[in-house]
Protein backbone atom coordinates (compact mmCIF):
# COMPACT_ATOMS: atom_id res chain seq x y z
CA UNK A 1 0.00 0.00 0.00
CA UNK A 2 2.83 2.49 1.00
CA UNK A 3 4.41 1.96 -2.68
CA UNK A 4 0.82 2.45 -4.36
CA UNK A 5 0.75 5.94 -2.70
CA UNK A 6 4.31 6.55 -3.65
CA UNK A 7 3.51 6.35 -7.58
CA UNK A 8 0.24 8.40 -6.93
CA UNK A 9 2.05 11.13 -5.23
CA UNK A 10 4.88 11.17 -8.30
CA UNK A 11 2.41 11.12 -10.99
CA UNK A 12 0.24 14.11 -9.48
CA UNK A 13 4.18 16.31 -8.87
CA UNK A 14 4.99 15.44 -12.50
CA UNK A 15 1.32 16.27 -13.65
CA UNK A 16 1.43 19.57 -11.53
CA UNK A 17 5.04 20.14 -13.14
CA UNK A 18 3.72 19.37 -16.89
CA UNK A 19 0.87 21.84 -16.01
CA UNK A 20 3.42 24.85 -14.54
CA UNK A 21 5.52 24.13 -18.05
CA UNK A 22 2.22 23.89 -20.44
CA UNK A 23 0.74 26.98 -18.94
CA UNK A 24 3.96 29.18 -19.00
CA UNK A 25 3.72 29.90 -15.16
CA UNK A 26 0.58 31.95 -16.28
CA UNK A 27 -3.05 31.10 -14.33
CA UNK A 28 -5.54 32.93 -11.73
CA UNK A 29 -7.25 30.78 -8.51
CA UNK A 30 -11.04 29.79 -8.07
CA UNK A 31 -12.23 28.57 -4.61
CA UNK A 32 -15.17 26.90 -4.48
CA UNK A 33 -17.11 24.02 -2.14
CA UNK A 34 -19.35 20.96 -2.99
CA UNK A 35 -21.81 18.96 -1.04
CA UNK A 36 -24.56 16.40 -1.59
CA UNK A 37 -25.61 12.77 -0.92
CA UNK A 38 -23.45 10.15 -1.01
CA UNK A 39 -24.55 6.55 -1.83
CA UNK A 40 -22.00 3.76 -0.65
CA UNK A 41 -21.38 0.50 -2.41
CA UNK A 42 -20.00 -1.36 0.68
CA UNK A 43 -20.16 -4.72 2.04
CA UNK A 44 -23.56 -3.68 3.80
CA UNK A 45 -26.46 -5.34 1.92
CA UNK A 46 -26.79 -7.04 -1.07
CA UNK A 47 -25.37 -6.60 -4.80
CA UNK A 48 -27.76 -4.58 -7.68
CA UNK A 49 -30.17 -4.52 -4.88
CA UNK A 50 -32.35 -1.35 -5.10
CA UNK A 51 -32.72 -1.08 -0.99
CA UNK A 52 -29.38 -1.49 -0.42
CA UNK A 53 -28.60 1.04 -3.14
CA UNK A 54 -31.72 3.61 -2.13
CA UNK A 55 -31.00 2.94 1.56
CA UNK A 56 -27.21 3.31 2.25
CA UNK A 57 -27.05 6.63 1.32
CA UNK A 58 -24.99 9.34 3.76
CA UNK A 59 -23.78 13.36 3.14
CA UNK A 60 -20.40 14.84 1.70
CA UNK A 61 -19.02 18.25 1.79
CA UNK A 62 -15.60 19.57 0.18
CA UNK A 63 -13.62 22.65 -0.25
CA UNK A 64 -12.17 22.92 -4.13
CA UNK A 65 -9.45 25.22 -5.26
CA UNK A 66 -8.78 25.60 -9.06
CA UNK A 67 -6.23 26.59 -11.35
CA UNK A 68 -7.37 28.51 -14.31
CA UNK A 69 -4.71 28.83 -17.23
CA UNK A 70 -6.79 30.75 -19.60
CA UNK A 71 -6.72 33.89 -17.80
CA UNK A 72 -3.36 35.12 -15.86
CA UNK A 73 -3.71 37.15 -12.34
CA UNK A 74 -0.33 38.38 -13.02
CA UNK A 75 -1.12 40.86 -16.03
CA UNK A 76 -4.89 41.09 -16.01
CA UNK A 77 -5.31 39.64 -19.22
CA UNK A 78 -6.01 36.18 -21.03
CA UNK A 79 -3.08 33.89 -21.18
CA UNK A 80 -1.48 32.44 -24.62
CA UNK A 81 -4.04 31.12 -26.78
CA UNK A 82 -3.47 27.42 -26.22
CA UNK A 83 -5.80 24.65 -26.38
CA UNK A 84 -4.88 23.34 -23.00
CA UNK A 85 -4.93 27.01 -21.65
CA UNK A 86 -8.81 27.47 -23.06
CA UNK A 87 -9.98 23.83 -22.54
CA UNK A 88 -8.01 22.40 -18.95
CA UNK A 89 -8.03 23.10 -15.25
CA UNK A 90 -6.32 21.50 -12.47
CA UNK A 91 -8.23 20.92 -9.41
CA UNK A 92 -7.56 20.46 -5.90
CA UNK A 93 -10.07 19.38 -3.27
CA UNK A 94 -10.39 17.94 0.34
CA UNK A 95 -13.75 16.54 1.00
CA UNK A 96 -15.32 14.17 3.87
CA UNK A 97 -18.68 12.05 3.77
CA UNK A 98 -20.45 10.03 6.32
CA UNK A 99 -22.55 7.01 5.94
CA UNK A 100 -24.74 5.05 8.05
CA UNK A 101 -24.75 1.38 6.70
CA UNK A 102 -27.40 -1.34 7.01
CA UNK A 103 -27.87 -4.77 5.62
CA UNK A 104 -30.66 -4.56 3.38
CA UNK A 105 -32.55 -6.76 1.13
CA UNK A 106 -33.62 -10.47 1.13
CA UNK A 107 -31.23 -12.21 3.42
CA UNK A 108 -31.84 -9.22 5.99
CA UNK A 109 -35.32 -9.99 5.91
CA UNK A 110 -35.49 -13.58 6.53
CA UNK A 111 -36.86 -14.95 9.43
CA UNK A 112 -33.79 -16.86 10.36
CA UNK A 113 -30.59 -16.47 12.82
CA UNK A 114 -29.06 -15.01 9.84
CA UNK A 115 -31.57 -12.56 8.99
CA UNK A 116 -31.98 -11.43 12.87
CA UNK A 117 -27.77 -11.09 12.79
CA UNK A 118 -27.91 -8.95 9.84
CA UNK A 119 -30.72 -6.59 10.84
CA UNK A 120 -29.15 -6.45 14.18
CA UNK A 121 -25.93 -5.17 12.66
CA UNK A 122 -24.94 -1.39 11.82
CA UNK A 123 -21.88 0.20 10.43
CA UNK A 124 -20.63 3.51 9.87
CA UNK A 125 -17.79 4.78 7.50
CA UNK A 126 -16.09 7.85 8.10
CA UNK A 127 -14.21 9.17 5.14
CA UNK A 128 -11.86 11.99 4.55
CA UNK A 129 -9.91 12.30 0.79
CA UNK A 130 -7.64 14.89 -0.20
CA UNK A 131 -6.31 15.09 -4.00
CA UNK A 132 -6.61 16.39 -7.43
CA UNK A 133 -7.82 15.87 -10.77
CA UNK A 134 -7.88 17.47 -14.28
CA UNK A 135 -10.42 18.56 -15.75
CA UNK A 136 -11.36 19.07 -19.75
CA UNK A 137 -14.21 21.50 -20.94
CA UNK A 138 -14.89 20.98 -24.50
CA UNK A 139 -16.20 24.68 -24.75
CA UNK A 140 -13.82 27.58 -24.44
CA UNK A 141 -13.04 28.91 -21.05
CA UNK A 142 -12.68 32.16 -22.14
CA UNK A 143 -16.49 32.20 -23.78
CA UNK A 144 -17.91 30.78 -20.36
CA UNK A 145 -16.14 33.16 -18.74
CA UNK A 146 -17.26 36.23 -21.03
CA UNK A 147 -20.62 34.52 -20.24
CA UNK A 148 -21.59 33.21 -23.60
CA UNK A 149 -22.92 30.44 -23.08
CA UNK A 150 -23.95 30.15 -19.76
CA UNK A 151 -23.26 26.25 -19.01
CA UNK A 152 -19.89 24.74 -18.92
CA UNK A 153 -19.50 20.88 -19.22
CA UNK A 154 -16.79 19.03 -17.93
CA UNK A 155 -15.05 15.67 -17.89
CA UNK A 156 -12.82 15.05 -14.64
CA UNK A 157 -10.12 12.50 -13.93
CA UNK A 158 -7.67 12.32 -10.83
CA UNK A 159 -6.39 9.86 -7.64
CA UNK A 160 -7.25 11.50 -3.86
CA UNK A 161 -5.33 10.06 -0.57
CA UNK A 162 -7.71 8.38 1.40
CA UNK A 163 -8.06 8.38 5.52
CA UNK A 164 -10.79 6.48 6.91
CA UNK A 165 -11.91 4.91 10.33
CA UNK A 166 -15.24 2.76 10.22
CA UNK A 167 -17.31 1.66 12.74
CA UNK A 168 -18.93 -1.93 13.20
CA UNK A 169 -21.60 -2.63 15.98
CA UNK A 170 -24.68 -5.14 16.59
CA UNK A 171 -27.39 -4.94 19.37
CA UNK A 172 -26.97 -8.46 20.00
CA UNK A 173 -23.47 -7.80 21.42
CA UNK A 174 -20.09 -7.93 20.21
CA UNK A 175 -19.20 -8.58 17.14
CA UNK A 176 -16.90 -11.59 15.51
CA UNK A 177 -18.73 -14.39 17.50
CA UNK A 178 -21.08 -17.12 16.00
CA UNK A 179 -23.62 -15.84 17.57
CA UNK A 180 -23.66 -12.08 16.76
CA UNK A 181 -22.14 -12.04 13.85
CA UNK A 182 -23.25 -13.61 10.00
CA UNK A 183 -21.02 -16.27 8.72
CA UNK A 184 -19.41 -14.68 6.20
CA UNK A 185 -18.39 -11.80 8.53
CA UNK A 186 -16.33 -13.68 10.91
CA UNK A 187 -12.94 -12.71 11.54
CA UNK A 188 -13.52 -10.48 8.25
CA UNK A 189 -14.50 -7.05 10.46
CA UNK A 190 -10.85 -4.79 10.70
CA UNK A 191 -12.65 -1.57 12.11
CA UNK A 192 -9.11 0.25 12.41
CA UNK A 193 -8.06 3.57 11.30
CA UNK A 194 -6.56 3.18 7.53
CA UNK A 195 -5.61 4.79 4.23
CA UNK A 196 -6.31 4.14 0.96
CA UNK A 197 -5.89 5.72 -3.16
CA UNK A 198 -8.75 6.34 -5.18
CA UNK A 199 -9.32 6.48 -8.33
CA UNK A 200 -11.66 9.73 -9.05
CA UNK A 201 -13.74 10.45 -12.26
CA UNK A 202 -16.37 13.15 -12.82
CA UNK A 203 -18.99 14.50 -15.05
CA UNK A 204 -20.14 17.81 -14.56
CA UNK A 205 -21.30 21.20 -15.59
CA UNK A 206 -21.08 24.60 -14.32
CA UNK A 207 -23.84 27.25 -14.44
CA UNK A 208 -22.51 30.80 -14.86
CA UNK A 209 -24.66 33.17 -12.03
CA UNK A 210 -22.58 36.50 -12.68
CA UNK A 211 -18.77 37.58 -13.90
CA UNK A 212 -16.88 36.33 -10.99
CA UNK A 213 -19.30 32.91 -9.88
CA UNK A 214 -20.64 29.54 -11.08
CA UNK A 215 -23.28 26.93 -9.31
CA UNK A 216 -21.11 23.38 -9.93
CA UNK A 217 -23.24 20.28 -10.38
CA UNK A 218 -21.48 17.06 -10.81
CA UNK A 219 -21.83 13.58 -10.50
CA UNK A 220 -18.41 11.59 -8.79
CA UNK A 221 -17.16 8.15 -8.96
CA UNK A 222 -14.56 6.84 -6.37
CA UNK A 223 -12.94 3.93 -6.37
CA UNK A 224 -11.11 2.35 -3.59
CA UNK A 225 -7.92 0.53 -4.61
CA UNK A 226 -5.84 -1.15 -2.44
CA UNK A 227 -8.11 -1.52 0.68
CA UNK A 228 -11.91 -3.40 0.59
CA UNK A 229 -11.69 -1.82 4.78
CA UNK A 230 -12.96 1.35 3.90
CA UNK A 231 -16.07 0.10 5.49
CA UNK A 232 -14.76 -1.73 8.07
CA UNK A 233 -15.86 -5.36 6.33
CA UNK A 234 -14.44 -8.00 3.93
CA UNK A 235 -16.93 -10.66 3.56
CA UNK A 236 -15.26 -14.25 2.87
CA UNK A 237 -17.96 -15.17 0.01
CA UNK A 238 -17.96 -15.00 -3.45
CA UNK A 239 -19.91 -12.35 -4.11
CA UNK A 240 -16.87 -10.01 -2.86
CA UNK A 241 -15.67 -9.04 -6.08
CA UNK A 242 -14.93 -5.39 -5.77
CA UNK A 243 -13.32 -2.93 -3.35
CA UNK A 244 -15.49 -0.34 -2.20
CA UNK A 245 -16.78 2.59 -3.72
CA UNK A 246 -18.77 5.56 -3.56
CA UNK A 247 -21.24 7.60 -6.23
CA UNK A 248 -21.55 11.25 -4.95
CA UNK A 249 -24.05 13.35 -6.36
CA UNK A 250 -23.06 17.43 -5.28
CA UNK A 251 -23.90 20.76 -5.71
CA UNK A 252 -21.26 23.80 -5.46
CA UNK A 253 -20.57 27.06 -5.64
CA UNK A 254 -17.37 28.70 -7.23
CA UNK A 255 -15.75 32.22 -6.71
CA UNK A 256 -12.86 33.44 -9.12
CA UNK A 257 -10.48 35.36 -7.22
């Protein structure tokens, strides 16, 4: 896991340092922040089940910071007229979401040991991310900007750093016992502090509501690499077949500085 961060961390310094070189030094700063619900695809519940989906839903908020290479704060003027000046940004964001998890679906609701064990049970995963991404807009900048046209879409790709620390608990008592726990959960629950990469991509637009600010609206996929702990559970079955991840639909506001 260390080494996985290490590449992460060198390809977003050499992407930053291709950026600096593409943009000849030349950009202005937007701050901006995000939040909506977030629906997590855990362990909780039951694959492509619409409960499950519907039900383990929890909140996000995040505080953005872009860099804008089609107009420079240094002269007060546009910068060269570039493709990846008029169609790229580079974003930076730290974010955190909260989610309440439940087993849902058919095998909750059975009247069986294992049914009572799974409604008994209740997670939590507590999430903070910190990264970047790029982002392409297939319309000019400068247009938006000059406010013609008034929407902005975007296509967004990046890795965030990942902190987490989930919470497992059942109201039949302690967890990781025959009794308490379903089968495929014991010694599978690791509700310890951890980190993790994710893989980030993003489809949004921006709205423009005057010279200097946009409403965001996007739609977020993360995906959580090299740890399936982010929600405190590995199930031994085989219907484990993919790390955790998170859709996050958000609404923003931006500022240009």
């Amino acid at each position: 896991m260390k080494h996985s961060h290490k590449h992460v961390t060198t390809l977003l310094f050499f992407l930053t340092m291709m950026t600096f070189s593409n943009a000849q030094l030349g950009f202005s700063h937007e701050l901006g922040f995000i939040t909506g619900p977030v629906a997590f695809q855990s362990d909780y519940g039951e694959r492509y089940d619409f409960d499950t989906n519907s039900g383990n839903v929890g909140i996000g908020i995040g505080l953005l910071h872009y860099m804008n290479f089609a107009y420079r704060a240094d002269c007060n003027c546009y910068s060269a007229d570039t493709y990846w000046n008029d169609h790229f940004k580079i974003r930076s964001e730290i974010n955190y979401h909260v989610t309440t998890l439940n087993h849902l679906g058919t095998e909750a609701d059975k009247l069986s040991l294992g049914g009572l064990q799974l409604r008994s049970m209740q997670g939590k995963a507590r999430v903070f991310e910190a990264g970047a991404q790029v982002e392409w807009y297939p319309l000019s900048i400068r247009d938006f900007q000059e406010g013609s046209p008034k929407i902005a879409p975007y296509v967004g790709f990046g890795a965030h750093y990942v902190n987490y620390r989930p919470e497992a608990t059942s109201t039949l008592g302690p967890l990781g016992n025959p009794v308490t726990t379903f089968p495929t959960f014991i010694d599978r629950i690791d509700t310890s502090q951890g980190s993790a990469i994710a893989l980030v991509a993003d489809l949004g637009f921006r709205y423009k509501i005057s010279p200097l600010s946009d409403i965001l609206i996007s739609s977020k996929w993360h995906y959580y690499m090299d740890s399936n702990f982010v929600d405190g559970l590995s199930p031994n079955n085989v219907n484990n077949r993919s790390n955790d991840w998170i859709w996050w639909f958000n609404v923003g506001y931006i500022f240009y500085l």
